[in-house]
C-alpha atoms as a PDB file:
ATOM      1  CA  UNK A   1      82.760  10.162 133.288  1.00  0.00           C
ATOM      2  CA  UNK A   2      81.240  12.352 136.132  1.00  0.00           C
ATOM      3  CA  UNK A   3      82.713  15.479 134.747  1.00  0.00           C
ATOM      4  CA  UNK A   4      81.288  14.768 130.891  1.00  0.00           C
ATOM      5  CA  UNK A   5      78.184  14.196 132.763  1.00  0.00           C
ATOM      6  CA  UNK A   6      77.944  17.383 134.516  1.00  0.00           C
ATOM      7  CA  UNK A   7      79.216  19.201 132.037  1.00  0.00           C
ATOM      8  CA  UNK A   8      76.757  18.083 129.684  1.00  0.00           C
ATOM      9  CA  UNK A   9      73.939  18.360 131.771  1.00  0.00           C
ATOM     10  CA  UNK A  10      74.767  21.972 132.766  1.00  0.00           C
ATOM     11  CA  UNK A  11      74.766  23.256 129.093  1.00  0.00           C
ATOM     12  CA  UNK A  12      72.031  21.866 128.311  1.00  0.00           C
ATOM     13  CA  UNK A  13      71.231  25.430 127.048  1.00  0.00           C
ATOM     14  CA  UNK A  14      73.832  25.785 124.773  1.00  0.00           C
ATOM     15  CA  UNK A  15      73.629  22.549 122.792  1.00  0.00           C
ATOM     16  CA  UNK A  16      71.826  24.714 120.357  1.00  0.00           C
ATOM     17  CA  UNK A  17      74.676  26.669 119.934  1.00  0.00           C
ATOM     18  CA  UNK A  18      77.207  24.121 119.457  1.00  0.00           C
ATOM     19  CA  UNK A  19      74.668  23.016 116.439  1.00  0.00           C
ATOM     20  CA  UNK A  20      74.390  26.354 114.576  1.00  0.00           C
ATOM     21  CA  UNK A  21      78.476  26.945 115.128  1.00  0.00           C
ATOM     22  CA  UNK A  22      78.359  23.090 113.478  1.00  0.00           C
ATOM     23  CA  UNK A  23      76.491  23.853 110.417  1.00  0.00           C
ATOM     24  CA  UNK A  24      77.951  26.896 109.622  1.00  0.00           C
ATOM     25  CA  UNK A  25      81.010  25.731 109.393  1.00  0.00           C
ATOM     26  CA  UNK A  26      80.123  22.757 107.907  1.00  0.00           C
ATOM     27  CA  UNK A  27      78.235  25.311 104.376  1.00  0.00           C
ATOM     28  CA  UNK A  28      81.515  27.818 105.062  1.00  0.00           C
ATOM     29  CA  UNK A  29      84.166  24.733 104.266  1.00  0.00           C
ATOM     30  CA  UNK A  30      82.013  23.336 101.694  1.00  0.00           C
ATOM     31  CA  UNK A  31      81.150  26.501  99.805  1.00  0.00           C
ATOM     32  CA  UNK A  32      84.630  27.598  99.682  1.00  0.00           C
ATOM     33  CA  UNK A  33      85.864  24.302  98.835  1.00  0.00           C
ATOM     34  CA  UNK A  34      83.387  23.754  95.653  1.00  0.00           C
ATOM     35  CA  UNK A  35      84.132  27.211  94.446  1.00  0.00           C
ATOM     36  CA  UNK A  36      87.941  26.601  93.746  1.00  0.00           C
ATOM     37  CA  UNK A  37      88.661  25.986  90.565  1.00  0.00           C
ATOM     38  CA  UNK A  38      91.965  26.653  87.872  1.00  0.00           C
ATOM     39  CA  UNK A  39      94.199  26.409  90.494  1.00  0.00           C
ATOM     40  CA  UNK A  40      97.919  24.734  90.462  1.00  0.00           C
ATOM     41  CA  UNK A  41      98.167  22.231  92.773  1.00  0.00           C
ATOM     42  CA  UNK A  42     101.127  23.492  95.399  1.00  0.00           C
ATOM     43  CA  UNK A  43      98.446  26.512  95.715  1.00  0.00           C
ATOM     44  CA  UNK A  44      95.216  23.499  96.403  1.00  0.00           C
ATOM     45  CA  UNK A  45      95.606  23.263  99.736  1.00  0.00           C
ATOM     46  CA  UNK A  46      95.827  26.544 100.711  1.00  0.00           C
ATOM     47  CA  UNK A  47      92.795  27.568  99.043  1.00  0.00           C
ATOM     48  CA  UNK A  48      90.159  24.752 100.436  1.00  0.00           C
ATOM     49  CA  UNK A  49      90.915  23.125 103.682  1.00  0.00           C
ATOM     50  CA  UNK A  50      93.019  25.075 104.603  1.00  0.00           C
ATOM     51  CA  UNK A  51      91.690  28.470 103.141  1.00  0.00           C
ATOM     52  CA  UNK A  52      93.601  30.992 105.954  1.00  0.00           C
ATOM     53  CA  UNK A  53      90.818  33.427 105.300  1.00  0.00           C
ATOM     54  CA  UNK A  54      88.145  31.575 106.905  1.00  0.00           C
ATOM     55  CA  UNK A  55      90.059  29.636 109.109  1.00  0.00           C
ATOM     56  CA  UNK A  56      90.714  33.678 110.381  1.00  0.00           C
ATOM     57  CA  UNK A  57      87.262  35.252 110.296  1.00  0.00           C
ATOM     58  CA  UNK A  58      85.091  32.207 110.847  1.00  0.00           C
ATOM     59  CA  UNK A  59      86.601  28.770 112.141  1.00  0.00           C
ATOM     60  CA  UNK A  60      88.996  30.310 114.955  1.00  0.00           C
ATOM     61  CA  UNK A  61      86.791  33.591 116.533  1.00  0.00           C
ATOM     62  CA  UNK A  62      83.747  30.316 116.444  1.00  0.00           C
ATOM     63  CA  UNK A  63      85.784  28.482 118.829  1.00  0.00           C
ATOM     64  CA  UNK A  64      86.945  31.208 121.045  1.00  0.00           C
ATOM     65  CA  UNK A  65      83.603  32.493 121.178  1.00  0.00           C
ATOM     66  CA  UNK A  66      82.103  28.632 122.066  1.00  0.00           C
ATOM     67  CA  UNK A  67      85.134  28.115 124.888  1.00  0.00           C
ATOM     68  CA  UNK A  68      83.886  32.047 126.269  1.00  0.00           C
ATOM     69  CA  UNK A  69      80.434  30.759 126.637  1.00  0.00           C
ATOM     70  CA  UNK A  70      80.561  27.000 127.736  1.00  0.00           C
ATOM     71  CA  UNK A  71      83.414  27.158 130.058  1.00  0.00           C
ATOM     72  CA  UNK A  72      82.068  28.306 133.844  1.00  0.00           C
ATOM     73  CA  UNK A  73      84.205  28.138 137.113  1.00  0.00           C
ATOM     74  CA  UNK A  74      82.102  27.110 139.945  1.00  0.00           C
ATOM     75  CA  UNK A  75      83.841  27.136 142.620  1.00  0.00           C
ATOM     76  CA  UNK A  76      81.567  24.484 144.601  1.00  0.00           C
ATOM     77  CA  UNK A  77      83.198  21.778 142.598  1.00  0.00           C
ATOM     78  CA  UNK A  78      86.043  22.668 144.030  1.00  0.00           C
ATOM     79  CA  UNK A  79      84.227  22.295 147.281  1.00  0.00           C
ATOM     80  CA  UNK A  80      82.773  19.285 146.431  1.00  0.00           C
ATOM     81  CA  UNK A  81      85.887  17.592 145.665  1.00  0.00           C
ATOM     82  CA  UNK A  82      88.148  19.026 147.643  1.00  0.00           C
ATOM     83  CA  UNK A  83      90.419  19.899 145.089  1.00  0.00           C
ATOM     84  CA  UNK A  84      91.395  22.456 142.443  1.00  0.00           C
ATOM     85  CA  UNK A  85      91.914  19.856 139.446  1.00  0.00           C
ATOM     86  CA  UNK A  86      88.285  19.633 138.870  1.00  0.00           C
ATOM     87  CA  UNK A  87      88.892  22.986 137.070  1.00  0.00           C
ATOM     88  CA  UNK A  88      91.214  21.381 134.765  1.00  0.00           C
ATOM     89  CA  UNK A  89      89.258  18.339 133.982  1.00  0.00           C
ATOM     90  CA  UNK A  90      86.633  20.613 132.973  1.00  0.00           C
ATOM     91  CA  UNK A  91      88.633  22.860 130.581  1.00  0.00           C
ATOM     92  CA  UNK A  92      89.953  19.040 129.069  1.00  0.00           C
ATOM     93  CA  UNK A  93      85.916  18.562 128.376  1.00  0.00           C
ATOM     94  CA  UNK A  94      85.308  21.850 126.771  1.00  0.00           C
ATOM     95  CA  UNK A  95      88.425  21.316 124.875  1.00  0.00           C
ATOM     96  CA  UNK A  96      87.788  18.226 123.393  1.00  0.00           C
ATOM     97  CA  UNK A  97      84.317  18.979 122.938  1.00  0.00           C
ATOM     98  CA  UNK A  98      85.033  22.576 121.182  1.00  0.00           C
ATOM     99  CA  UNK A  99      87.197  21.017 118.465  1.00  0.00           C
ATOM    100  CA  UNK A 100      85.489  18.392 117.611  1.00  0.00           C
ATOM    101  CA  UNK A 101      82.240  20.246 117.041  1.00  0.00           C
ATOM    102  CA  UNK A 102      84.269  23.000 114.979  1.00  0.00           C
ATOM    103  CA  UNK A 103      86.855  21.021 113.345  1.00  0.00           C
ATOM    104  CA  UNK A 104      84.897  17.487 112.170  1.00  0.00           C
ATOM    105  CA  UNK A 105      82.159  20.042 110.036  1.00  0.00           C
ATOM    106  CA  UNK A 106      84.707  22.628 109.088  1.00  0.00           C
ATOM    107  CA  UNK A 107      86.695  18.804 107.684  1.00  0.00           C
ATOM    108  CA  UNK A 108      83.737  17.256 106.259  1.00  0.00           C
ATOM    109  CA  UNK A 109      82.431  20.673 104.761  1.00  0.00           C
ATOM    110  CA  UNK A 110      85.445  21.189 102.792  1.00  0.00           C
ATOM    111  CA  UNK A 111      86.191  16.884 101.731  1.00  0.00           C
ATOM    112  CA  UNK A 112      82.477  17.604 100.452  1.00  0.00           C
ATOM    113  CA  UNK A 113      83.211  20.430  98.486  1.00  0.00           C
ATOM    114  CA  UNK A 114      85.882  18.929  96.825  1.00  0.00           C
ATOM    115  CA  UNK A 115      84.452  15.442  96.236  1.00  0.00           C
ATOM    116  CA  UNK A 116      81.293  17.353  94.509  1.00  0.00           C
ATOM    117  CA  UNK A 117      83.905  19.459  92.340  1.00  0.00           C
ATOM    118  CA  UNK A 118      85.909  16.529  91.137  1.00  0.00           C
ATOM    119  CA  UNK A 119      88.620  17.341  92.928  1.00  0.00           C
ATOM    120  CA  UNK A 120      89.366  13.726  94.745  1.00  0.00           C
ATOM    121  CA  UNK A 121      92.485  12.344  92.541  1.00  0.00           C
ATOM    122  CA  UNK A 122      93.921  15.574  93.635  1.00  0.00           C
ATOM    123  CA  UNK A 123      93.094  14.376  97.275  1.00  0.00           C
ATOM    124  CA  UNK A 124      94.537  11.009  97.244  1.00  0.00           C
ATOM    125  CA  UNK A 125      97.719  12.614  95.766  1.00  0.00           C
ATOM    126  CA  UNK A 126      98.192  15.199  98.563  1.00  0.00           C
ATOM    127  CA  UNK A 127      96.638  12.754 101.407  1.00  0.00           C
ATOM    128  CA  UNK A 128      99.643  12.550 103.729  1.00  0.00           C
ATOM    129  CA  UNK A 129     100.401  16.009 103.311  1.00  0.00           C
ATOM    130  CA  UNK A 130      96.977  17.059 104.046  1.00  0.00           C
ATOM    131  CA  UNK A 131      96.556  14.937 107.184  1.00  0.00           C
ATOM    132  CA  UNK A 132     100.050  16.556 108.446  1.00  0.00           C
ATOM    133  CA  UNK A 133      98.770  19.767 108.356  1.00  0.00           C
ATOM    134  CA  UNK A 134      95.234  18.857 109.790  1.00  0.00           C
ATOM    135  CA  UNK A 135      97.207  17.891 112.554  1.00  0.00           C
ATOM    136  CA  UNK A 136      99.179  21.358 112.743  1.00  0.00           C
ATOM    137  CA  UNK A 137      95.912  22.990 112.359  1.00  0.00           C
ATOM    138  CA  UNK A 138      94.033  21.250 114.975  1.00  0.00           C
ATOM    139  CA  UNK A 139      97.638  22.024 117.250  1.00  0.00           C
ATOM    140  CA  UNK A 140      96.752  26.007 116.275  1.00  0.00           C
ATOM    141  CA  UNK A 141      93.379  26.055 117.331  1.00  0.00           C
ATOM    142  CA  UNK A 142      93.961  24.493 120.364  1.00  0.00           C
ATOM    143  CA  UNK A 143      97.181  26.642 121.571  1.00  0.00           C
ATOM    144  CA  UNK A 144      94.701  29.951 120.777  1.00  0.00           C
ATOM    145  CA  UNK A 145      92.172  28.137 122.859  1.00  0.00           C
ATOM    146  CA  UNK A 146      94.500  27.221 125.754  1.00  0.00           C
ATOM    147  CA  UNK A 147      95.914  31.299 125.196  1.00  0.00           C
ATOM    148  CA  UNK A 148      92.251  32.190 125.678  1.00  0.00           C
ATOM    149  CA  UNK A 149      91.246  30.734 128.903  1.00  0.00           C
ATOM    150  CA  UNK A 150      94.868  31.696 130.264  1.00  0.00           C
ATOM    151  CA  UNK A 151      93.766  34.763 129.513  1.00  0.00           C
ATOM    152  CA  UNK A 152      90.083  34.062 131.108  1.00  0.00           C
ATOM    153  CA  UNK A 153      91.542  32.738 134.097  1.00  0.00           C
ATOM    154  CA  UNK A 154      93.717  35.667 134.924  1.00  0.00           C
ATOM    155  CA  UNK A 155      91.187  38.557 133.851  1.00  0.00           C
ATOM    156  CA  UNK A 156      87.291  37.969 132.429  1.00  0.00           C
ATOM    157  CA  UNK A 157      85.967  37.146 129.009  1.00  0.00           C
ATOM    158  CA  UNK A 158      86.197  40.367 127.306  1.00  0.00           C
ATOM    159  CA  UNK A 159      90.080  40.253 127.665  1.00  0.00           C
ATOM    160  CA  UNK A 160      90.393  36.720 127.213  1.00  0.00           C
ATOM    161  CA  UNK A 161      88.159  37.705 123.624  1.00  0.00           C
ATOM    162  CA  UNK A 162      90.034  40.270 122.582  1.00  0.00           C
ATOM    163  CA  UNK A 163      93.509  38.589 123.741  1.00  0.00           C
ATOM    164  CA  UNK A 164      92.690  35.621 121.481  1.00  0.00           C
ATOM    165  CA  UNK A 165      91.515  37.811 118.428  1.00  0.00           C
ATOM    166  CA  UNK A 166      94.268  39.738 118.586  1.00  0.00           C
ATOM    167  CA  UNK A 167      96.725  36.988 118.536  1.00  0.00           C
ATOM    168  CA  UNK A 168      95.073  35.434 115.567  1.00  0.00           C
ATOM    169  CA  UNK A 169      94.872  38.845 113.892  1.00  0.00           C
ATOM    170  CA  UNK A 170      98.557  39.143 114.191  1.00  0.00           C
ATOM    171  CA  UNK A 171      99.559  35.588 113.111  1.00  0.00           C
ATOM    172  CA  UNK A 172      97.546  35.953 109.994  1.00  0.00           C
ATOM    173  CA  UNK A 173      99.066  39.250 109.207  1.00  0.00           C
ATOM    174  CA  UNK A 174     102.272  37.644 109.578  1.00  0.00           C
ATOM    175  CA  UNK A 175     101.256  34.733 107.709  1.00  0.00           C
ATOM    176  CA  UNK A 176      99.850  36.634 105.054  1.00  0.00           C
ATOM    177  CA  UNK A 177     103.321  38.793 104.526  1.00  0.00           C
ATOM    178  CA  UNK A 178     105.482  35.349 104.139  1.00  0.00           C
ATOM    179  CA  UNK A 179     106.836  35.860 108.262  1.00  0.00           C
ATOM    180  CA  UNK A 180     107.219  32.987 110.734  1.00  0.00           C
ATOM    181  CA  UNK A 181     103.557  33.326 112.471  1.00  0.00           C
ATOM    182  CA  UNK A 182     103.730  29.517 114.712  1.00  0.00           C
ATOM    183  CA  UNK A 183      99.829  29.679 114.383  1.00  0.00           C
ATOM    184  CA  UNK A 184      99.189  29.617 110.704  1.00  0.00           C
ATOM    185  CA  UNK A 185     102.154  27.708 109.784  1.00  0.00           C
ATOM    186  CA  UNK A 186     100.365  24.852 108.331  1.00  0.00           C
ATOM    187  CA  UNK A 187     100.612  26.921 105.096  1.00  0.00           C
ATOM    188  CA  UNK A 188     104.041  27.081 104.346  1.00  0.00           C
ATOM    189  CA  UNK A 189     105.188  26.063 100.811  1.00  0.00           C
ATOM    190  CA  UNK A 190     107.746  23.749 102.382  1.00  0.00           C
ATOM    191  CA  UNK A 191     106.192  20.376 103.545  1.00  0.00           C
ATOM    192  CA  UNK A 192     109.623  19.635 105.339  1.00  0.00           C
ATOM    193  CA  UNK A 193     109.836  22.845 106.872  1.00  0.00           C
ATOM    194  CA  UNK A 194     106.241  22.472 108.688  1.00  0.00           C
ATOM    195  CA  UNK A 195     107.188  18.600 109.546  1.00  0.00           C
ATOM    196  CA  UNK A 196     110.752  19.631 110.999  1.00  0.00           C
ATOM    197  CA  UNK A 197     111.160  23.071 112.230  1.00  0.00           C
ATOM    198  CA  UNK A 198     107.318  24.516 112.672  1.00  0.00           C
ATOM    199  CA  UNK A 199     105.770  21.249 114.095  1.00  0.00           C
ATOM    200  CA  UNK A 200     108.307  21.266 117.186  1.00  0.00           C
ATOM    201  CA  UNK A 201     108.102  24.840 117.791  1.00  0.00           C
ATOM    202  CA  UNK A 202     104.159  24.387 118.158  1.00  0.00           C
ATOM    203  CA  UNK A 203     104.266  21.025 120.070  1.00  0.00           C
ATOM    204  CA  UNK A 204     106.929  23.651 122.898  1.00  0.00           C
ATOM    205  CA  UNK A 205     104.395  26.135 122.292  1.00  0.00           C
ATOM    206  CA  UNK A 206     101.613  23.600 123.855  1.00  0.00           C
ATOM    207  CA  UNK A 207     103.585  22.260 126.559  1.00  0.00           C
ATOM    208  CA  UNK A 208     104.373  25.818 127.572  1.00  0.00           C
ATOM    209  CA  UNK A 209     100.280  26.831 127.409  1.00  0.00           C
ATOM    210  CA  UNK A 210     100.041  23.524 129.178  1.00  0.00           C
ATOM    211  CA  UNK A 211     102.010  24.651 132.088  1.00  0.00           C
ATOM    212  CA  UNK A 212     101.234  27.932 132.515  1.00  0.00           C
ATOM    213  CA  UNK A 213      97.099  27.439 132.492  1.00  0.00           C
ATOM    214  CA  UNK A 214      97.699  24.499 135.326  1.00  0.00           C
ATOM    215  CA  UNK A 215      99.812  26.802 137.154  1.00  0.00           C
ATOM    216  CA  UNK A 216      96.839  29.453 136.877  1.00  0.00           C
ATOM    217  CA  UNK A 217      94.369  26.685 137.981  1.00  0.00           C
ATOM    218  CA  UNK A 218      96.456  25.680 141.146  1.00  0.00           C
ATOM    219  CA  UNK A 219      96.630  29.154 142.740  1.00  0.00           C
ATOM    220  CA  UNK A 220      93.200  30.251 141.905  1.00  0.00           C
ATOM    221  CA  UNK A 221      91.633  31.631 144.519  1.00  0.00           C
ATOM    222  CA  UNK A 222      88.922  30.406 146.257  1.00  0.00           C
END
């Protein structure tokens, strides 16, 4: 509870930020979601929540932008507490914080849209399926988020930005031409193939990112 506390009373600053990021992705999932129409319903999906487009240009570069300008390393925690985990607890916050003010309006935005374009029998049909690939979605963001302050931790913030844009560049272009991209998986026709073979890649991919940004953490120097 100490760490939310300072952490929230040192941004104090950038609440505003976290606001604006909120409600533009709250009009960007709605308007894209209420302007679908005539489309079959294997292709729904793709095309509202989980529009790859957007999630490209506008949902992902928002979070890595938010993690780039929230997350500091002062090293007189460390002091303070006589330890290097402080670090990580922090990253946890911004973490948590960062998808939850991205993800919940990007969600609502889009539920909105389709509600208000009479798309909800559709929804109840495709529930479980949607929720499964929420899930891989919310995975995605946070592995590009974990690959950005690797990045950030080894280097500065204009590498860790460009390192994260370019990955997500890549995996959409991969995506895009029908190839095996990890991040932007939670598009693929099959349902089975995201539940069986893409879901434990990503959950390996996280463990990994896991590992590697502790490691980075332990040996930072001080």
């Amino acid at each position: 509870m100490k760490v939310i506390k300072q952490q929230w009373l040192l941004d104090t600053t950038v609440h505003k930020w976290f606001l604006l990021t909120a409600a533009l992705l709250f009009f960007g999932g709605y308007s894209n979601a209420f302007l679908v129409s005539n489309t079959q319903q294997s292709l729904w999906l793709e095309q509202t929540l989980f529009s790859r487009f957007l999630i490209f240009s506008l949902l992902i570069p928002s979070q890595i932008l938010l993690l780039l300008c929230t997350f500091r390393i002062r090293f007189q925690d460390i002091y303070i507490v006589g330890g290097r985990w402080i670090i990580w607890k922090q990253l946890k916050y911004r973490l948590i914080e960062i998808l939850l003010s991205s993800l919940l309006p990007w969600s609502c935005g889009s539920l909105t849209g389709m509600l208000v374009n009479g798309w909800s029998p559709t929804l109840g049909a495709v529930a479980t399926e949607a929720l499964i690939r929420c899930l891989y979605l919310i995975l995605s963001c946070l592995a590009l988020l974990l690959l950005t302050s690797f990045c950030f931790l080894i280097s500065n913030r204009i590498t860790a930005f460009l390192a994260g844009f370019v990955i997500n560049g890549l995996s959409f272009f991969l995506n895009v031409n029908h190839h095996l991209s990890i991040i932007y998986d939670f598009v693929v026709p099959e349902f089975a193939t995201l539940l069986f073979y893409c879901l434990p890649i990503m959950l390996g991919l996280l463990l990994f990112l896991i590992f590697i940004v502790q490691q980075e953490i332990s040996r930072k120097d001080l």
